[in-house]
N, C-alpha and C. Protein backbone atom coordinates (compact mmCIF):
# COMPACT_ATOMS: atom_id res chain seq x y z
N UNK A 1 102.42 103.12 130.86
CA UNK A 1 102.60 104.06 129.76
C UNK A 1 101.85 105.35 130.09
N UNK A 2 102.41 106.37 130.13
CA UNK A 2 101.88 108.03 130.17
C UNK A 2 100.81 108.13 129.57
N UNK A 3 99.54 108.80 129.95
CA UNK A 3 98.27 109.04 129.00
C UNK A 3 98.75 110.44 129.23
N UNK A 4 97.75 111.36 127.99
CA UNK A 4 97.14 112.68 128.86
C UNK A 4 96.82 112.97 129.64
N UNK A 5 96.50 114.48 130.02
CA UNK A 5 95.76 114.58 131.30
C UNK A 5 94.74 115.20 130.75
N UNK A 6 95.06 115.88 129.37
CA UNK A 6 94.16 116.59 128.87
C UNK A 6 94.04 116.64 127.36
N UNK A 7 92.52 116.64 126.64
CA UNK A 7 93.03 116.58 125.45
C UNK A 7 93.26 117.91 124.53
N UNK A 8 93.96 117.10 123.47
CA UNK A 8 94.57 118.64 122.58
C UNK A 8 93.08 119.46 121.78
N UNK A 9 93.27 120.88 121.59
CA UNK A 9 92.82 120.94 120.52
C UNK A 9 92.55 120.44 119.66
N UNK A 10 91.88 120.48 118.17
CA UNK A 10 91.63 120.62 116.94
C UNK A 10 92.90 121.68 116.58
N UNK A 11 92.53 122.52 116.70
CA UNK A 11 93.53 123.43 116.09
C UNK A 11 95.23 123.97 116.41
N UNK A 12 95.70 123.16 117.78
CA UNK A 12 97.00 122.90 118.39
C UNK A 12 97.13 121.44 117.45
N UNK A 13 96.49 120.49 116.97
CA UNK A 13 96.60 119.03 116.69
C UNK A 13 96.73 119.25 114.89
N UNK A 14 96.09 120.13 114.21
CA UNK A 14 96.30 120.47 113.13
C UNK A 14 97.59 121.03 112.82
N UNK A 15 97.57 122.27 113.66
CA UNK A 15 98.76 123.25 113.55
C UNK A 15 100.18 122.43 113.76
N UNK A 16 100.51 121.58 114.40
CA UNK A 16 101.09 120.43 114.31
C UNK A 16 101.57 119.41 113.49
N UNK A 17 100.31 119.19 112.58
CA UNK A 17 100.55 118.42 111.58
C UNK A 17 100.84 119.08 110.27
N UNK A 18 100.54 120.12 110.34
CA UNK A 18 100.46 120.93 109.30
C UNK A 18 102.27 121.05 109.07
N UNK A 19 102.59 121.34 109.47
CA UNK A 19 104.44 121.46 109.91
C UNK A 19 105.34 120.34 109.00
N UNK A 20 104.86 119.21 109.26
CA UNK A 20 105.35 117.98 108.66
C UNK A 20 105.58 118.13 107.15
N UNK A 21 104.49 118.74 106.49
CA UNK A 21 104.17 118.77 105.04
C UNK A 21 104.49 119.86 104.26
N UNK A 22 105.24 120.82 105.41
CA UNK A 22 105.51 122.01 104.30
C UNK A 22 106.29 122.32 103.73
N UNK A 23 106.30 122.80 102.48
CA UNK A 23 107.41 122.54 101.14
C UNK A 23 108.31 123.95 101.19
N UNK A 24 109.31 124.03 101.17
CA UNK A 24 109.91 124.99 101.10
C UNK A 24 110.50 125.36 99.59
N UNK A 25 110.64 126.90 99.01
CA UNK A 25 110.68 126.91 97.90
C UNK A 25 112.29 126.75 97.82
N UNK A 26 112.96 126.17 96.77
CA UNK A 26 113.98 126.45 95.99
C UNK A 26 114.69 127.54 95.30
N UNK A 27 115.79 127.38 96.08
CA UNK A 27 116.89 128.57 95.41
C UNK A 27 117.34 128.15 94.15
N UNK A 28 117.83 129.26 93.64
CA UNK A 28 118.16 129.52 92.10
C UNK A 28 119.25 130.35 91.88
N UNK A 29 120.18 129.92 91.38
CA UNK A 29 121.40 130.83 91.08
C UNK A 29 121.64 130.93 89.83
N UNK A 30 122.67 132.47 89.28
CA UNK A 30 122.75 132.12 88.14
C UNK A 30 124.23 131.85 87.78
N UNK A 31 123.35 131.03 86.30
CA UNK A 31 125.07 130.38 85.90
C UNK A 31 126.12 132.00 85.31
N UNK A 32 127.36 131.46 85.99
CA UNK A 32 128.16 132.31 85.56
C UNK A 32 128.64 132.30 84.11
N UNK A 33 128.29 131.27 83.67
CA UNK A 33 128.65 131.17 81.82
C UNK A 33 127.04 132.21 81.02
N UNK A 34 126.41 131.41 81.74
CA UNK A 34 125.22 131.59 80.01
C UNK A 34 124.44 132.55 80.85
N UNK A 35 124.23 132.84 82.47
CA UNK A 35 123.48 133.52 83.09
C UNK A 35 121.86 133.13 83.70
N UNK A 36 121.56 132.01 82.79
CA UNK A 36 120.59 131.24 83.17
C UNK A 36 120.14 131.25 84.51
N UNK A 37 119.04 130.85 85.43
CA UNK A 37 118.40 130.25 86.34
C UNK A 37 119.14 129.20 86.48
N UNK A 38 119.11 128.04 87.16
CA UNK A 38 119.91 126.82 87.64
C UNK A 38 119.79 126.08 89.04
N UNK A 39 119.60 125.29 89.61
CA UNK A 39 119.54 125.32 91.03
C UNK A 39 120.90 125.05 91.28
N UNK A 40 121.41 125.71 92.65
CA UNK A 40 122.99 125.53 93.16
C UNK A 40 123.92 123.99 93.09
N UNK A 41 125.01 124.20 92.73
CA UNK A 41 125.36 123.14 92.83
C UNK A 41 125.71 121.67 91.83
N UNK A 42 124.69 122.10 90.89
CA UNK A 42 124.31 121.29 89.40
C UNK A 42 124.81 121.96 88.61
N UNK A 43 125.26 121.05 87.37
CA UNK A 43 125.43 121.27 86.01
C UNK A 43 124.63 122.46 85.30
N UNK A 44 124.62 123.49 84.64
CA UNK A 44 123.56 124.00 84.29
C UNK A 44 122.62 123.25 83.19
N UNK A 45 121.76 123.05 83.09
CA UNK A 45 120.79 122.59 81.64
C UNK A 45 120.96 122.97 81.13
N UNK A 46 121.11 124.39 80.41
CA UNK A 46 120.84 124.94 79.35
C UNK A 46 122.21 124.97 78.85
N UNK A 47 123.56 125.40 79.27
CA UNK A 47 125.01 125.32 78.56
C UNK A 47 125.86 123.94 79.12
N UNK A 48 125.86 123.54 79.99
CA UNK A 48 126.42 122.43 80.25
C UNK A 48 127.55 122.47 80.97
N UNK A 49 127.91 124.01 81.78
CA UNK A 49 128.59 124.05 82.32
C UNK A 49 129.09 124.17 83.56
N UNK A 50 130.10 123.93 84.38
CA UNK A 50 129.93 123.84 86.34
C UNK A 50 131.42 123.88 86.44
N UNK A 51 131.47 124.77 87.48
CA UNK A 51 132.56 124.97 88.11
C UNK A 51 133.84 125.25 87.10
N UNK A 52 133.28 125.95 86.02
CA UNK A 52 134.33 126.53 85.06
C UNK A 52 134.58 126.21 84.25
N UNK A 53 134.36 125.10 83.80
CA UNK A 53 134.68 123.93 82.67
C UNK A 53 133.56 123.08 81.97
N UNK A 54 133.30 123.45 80.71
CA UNK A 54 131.76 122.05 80.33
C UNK A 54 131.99 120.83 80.93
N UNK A 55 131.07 120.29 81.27
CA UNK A 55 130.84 119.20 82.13
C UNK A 55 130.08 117.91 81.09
N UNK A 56 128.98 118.67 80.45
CA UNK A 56 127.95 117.91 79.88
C UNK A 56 127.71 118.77 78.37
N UNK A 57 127.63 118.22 77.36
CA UNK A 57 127.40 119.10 76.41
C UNK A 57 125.90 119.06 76.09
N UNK A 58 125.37 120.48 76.03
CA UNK A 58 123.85 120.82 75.99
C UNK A 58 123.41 119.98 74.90
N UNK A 59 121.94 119.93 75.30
CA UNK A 59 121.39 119.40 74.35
C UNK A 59 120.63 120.19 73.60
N UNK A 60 120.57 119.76 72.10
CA UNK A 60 119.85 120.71 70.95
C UNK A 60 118.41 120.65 70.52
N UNK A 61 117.69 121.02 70.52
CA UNK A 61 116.50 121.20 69.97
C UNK A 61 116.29 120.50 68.83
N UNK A 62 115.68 119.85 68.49
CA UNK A 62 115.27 119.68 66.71
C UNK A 62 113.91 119.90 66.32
N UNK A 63 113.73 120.69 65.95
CA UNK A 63 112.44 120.89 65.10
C UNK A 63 111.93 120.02 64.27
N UNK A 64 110.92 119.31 64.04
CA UNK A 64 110.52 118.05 63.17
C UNK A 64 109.63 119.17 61.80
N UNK A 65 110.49 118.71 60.82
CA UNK A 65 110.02 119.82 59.68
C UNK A 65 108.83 119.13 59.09
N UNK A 66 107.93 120.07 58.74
CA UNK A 66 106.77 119.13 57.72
C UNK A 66 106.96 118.55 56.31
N UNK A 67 106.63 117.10 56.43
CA UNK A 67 107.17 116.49 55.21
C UNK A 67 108.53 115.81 55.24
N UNK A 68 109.41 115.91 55.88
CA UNK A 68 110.89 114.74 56.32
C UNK A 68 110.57 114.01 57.43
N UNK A 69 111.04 112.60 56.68
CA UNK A 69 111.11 111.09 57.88
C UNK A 69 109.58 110.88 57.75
N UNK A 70 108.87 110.90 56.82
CA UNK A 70 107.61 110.19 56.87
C UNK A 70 107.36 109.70 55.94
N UNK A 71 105.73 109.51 55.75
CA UNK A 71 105.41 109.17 54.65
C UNK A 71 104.55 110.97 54.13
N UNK A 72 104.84 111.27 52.91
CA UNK A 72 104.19 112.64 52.89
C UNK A 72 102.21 112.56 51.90
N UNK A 73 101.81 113.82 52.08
CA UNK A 73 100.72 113.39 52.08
C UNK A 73 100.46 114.16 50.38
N UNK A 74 99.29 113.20 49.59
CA UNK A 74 99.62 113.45 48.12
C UNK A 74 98.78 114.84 47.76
């Protein structure tokens, strides 16, 4: 089996490893319906729409009002 002949750096042996782990940022397009952010390729989140046609219908917000669906306070 091949050894070295010589050993590496610290900093050729880092610079090296360092490579493995690096994150590249994400593209973002916008939707042609609502104009949103989106990543390529996907449904949008926010309208629900892709490739021209709703796909998924958005989902709504609900605000939890004070005092409904509990017990209220006297």
């Amino acid at each position: 089996m091949p050894n070295p002949k010589r050993k590496h750096t610290r900093s050729r042996r880092d610079s090296r490893r360092a490579q493995n782990w690096r994150l590249d940022h994400t593209t973002a397009s916008a939707c042609p319906n609502c104009k949103n952010l989106r990543p390529p390729h996907t449904v949008c989140p926010s309208c629900g729409w892709y490739n021209g046609r709703m796909v998924v219908a958005p989902k709504k917000k609900e605000k939890a009002a004070e005092g409904e669906g509990g017990q209220q306070k006297p």
